[in-house]
Protein backbone atom coordinates (compact mmCIF):
# COMPACT_ATOMS: atom_id res chain seq x y z
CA UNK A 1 -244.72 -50.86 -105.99
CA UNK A 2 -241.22 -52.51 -107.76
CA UNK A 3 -239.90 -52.77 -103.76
CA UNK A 4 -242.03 -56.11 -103.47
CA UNK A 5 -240.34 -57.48 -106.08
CA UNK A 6 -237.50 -57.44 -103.44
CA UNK A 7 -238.83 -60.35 -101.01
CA UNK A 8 -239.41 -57.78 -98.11
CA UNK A 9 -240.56 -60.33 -95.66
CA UNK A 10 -239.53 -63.94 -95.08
CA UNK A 11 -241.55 -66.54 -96.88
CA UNK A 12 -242.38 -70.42 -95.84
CA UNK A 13 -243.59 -73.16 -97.95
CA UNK A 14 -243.11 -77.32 -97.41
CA UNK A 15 -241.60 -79.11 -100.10
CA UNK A 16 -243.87 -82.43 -100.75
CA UNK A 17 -241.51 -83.41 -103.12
CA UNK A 18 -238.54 -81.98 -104.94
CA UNK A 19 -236.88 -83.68 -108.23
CA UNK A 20 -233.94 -81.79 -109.61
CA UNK A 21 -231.77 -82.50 -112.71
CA UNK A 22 -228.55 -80.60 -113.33
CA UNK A 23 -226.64 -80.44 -116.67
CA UNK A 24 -223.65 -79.61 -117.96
CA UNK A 25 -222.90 -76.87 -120.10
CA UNK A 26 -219.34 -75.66 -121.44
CA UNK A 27 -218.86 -72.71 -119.41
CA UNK A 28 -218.28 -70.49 -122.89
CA UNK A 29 -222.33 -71.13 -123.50
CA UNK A 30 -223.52 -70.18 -120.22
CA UNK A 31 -221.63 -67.30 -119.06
CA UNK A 32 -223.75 -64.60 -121.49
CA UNK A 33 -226.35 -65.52 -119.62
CA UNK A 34 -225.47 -64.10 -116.21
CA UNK A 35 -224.45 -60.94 -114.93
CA UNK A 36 -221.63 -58.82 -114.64
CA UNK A 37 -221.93 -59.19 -111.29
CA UNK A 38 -222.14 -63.17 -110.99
CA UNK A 39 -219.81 -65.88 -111.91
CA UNK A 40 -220.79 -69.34 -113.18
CA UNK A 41 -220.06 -71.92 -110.51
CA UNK A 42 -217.73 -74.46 -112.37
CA UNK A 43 -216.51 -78.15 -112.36
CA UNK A 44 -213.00 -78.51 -113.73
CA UNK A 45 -212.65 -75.26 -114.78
CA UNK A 46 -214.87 -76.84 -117.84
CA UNK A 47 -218.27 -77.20 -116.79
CA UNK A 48 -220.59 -75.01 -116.19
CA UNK A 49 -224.83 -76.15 -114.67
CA UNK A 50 -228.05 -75.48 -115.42
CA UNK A 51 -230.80 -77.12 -113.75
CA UNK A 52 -234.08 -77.89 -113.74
CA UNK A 53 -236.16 -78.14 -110.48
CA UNK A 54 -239.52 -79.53 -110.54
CA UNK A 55 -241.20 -79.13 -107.25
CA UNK A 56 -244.71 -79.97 -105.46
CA UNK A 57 -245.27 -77.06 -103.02
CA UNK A 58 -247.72 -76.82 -100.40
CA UNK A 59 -248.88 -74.18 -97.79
CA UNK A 60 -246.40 -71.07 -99.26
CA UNK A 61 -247.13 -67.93 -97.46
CA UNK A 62 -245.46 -64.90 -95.15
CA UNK A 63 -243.60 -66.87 -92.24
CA UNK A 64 -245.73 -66.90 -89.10
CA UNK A 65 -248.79 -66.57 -90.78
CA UNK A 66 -251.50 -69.78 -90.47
CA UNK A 67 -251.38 -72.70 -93.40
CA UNK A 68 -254.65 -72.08 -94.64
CA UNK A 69 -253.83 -69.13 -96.25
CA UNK A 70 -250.68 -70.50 -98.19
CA UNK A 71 -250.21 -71.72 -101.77
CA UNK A 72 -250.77 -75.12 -103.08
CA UNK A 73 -248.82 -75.27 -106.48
CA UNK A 74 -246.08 -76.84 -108.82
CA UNK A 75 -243.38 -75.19 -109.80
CA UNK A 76 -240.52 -75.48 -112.55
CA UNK A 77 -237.63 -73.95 -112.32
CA UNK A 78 -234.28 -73.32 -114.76
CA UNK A 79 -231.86 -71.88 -112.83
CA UNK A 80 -228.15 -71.58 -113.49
CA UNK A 81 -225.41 -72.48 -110.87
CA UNK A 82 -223.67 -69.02 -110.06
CA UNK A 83 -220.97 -67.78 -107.54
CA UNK A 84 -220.88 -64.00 -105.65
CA UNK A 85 -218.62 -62.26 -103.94
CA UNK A 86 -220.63 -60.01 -101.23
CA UNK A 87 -219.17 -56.50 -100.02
CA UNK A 88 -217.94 -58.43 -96.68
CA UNK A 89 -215.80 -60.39 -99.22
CA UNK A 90 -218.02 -63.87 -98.50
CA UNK A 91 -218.06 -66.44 -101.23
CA UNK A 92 -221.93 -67.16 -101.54
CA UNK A 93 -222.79 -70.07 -103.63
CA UNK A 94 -226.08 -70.10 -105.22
CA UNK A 95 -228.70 -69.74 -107.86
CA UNK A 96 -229.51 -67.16 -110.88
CA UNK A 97 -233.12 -67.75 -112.22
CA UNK A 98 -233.87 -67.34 -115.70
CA UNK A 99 -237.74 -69.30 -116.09
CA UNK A 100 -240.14 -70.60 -113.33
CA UNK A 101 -243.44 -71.79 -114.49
CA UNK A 102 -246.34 -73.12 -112.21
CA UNK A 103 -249.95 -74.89 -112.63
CA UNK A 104 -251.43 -72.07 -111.06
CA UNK A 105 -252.71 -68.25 -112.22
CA UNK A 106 -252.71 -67.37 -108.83
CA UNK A 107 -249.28 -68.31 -108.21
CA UNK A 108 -248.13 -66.63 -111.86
CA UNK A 109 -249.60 -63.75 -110.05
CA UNK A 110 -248.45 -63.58 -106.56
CA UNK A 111 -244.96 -64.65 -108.25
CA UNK A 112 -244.48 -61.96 -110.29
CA UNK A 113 -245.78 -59.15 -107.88
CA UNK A 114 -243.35 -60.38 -105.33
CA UNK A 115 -240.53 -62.25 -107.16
CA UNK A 116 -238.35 -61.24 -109.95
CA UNK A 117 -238.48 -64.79 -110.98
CA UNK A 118 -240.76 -63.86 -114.31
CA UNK A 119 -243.24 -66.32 -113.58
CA UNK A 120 -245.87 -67.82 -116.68
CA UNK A 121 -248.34 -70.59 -115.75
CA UNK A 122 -248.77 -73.80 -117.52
CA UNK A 123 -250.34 -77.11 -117.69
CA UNK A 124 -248.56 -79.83 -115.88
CA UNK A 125 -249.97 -83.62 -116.11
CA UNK A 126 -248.76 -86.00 -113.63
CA UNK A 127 -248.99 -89.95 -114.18
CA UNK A 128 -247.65 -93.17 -112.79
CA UNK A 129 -247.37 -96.82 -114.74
CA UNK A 130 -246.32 -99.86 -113.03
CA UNK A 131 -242.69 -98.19 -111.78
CA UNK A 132 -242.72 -95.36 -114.02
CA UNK A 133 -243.60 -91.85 -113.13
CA UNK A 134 -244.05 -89.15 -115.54
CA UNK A 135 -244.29 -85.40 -114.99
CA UNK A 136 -245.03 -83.50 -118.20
CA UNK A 137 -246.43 -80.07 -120.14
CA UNK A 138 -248.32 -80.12 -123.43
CA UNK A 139 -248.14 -76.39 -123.31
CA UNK A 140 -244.52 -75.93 -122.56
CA UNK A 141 -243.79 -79.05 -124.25
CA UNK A 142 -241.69 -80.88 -121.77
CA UNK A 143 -241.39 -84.84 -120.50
CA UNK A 144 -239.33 -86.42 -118.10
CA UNK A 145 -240.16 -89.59 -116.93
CA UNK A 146 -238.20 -91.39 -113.74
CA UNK A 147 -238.17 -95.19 -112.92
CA UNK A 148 -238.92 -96.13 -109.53
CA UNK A 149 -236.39 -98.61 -108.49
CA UNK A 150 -234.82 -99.81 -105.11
CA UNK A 151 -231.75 -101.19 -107.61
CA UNK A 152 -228.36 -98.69 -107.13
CA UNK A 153 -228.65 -95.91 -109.34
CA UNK A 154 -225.55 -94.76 -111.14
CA UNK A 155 -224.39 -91.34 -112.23
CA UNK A 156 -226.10 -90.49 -116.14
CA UNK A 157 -223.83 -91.75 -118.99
CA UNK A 158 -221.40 -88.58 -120.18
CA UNK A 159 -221.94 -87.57 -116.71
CA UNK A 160 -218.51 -85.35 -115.53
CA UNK A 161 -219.12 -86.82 -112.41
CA UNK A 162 -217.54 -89.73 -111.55
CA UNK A 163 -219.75 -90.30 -109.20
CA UNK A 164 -222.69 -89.27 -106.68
CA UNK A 165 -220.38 -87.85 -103.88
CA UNK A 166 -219.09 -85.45 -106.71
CA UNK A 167 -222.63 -85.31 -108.41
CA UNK A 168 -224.04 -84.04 -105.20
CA UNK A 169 -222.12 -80.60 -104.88
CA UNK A 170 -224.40 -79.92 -107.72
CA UNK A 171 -227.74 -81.27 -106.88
CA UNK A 172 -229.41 -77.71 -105.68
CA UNK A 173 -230.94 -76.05 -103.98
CA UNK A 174 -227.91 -73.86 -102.79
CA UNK A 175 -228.30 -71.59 -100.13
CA UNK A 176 -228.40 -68.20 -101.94
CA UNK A 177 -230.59 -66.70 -105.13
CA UNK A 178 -229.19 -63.46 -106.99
CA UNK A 179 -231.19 -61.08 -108.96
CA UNK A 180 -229.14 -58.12 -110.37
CA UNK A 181 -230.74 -54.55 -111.67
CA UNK A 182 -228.60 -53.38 -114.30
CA UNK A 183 -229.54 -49.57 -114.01
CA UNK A 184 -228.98 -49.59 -110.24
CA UNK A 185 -226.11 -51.65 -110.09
CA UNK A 186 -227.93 -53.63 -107.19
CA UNK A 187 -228.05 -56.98 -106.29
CA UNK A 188 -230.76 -58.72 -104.32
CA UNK A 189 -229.71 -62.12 -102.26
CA UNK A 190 -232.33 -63.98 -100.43
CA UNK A 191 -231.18 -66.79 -98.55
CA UNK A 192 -233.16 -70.46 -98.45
CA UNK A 193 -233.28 -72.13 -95.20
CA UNK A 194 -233.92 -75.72 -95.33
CA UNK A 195 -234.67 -79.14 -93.09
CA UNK A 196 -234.36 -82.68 -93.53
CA UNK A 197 -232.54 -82.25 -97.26
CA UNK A 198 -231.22 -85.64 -98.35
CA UNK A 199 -231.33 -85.84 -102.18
CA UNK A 200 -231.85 -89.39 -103.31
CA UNK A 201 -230.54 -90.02 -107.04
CA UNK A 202 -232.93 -91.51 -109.31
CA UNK A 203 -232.68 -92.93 -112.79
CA UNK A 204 -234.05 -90.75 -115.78
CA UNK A 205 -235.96 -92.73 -118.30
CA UNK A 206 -235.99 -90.10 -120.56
CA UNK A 207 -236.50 -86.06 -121.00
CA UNK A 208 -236.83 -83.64 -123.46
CA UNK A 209 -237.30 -79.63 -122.38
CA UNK A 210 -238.13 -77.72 -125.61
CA UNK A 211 -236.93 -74.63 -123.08
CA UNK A 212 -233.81 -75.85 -122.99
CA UNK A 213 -233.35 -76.96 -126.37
CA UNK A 214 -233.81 -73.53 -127.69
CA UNK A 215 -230.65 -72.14 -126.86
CA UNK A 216 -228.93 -75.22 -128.88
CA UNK A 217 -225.97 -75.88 -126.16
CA UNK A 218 -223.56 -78.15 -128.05
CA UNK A 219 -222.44 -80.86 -125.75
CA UNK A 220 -224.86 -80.34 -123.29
CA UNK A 221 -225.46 -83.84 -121.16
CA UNK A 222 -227.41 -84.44 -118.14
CA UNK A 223 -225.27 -84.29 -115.48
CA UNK A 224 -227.16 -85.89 -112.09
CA UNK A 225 -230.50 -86.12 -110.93
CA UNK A 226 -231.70 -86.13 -107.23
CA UNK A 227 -234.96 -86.54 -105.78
CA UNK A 228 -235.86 -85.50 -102.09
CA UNK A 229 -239.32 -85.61 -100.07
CA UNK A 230 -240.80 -83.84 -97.16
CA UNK A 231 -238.72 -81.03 -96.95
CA UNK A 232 -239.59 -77.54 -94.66
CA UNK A 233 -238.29 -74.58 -96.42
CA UNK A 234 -237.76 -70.76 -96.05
CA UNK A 235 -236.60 -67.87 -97.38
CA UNK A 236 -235.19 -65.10 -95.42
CA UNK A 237 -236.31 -61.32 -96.21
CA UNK A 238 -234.48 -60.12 -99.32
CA UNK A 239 -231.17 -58.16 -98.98
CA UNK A 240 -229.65 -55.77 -101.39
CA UNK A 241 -226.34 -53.98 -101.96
CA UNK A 242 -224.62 -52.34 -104.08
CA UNK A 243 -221.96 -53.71 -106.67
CA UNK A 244 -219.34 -51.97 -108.56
């Protein structure tokens, strides 16, 4: 049953809310982690992304079929900026996945019967004081909090970015995801479709992702952080070919 792993139908799910936060990582200490097949997706020739996307999901399900049968869930994902060159000879921009968690069994399950995305569920606590909102995991032992403010935000401090118009190239979601099969020498690329995306950058209080801090990145800084709302979203059925 390994072909649903390969997205064989499209999938549909609404985006309540969506906060990303992308960091930069010499290039040297990311590229192991991708493969053969995949190249990291760079700023200045010296910076290399990884990102974390925390997202409120409602209603995910096969496209056409009614609401009521979709997932309600939140999902975190670290996913690594990437670049492919498909057997047309297309530059596709997009998104290797290396952890997604979720506040749901159900969805650890469905996830990993139809996903490659090596799904593990967790407990997620969301809380909001005066202007701050937290999001955070006792069991995966991660925090982020993010003031709510109507002030202009600017870029993080050590961003490379000098600003948001630069920033946003590497907000996320991109339009493609890879997943790569070593033995077959096949890769799978689903496209995301999306609606109404306008990232809003917000200021980050303060974080600390005990995922992230095992691979001890030196120089690693947080590089933007974008927030967007109401957002449909789908994924087209899964295609696969062959790379040598």
């Amino acid at each position: 049953m390994s072909f649903l792993k390969n997205h064989p139908f499209a999938v549909e799910a609404f985006f309540d809310r969506s906060l990303v936060l992308s960091f930069s990582v010499p290039k040297e200490q990311l590229q192991h982690f991708i493969p053969s097949c995949l190249t990291l997706d760079t700023f200045e020739g010296k910076w290399a992304f990884l990102a974390v996307a925390m997202v409120q999901t409602s209603g995910l399900r096969p496209k056409g079929f009614p609401k009521f049968i979709g997932q309600d869930f939140f999902l975190i994902g670290y996913r690594i900026f990437v670049r492919y060159i498909s057997k047309e000879g297309r530059r596709l921009r997009g998104l290797y996945i290396i952890k997604t968690e979720t506040d749901k069994k159900s969805m650890e399950l469905l996830g990993n019967i139809f996903t490659h995305y090596q799904y593990t569920s967790t407990d997620i606590q969301q809380t909001t004081q005066e202007r701050f909102r937290t999001i955070r995991s006792e069991q995966s032992k991660f925090h982020i909090t993010v003031e709510q403010t109507e002030r202009e935000v600017p870029v993080p401090e050590s961003s490379p970015f000098k600003d948001w118009n630069e920033a946003r190239k590497f907000s996320g979601p991109l339009p493609y995801t890879f997943t790569y099969d070593q033995a077959s020498k096949k890769v799978l690329i689903v496209e995301g479709v999306r609606e109404n995306w306008k990232p809003v950058p917000v200021k980050i209080e303060s974080y600390n992702f005990d995922f992230l801090n095992s691979f001890r990145f030196e120089n690693v800084v947080l590089a933007n952080a974008f927030e967007i709302r109401n957002v449909p979203y789908y994924w087209k059925k899964g295609k696969i070919e062959k790379w040598s």
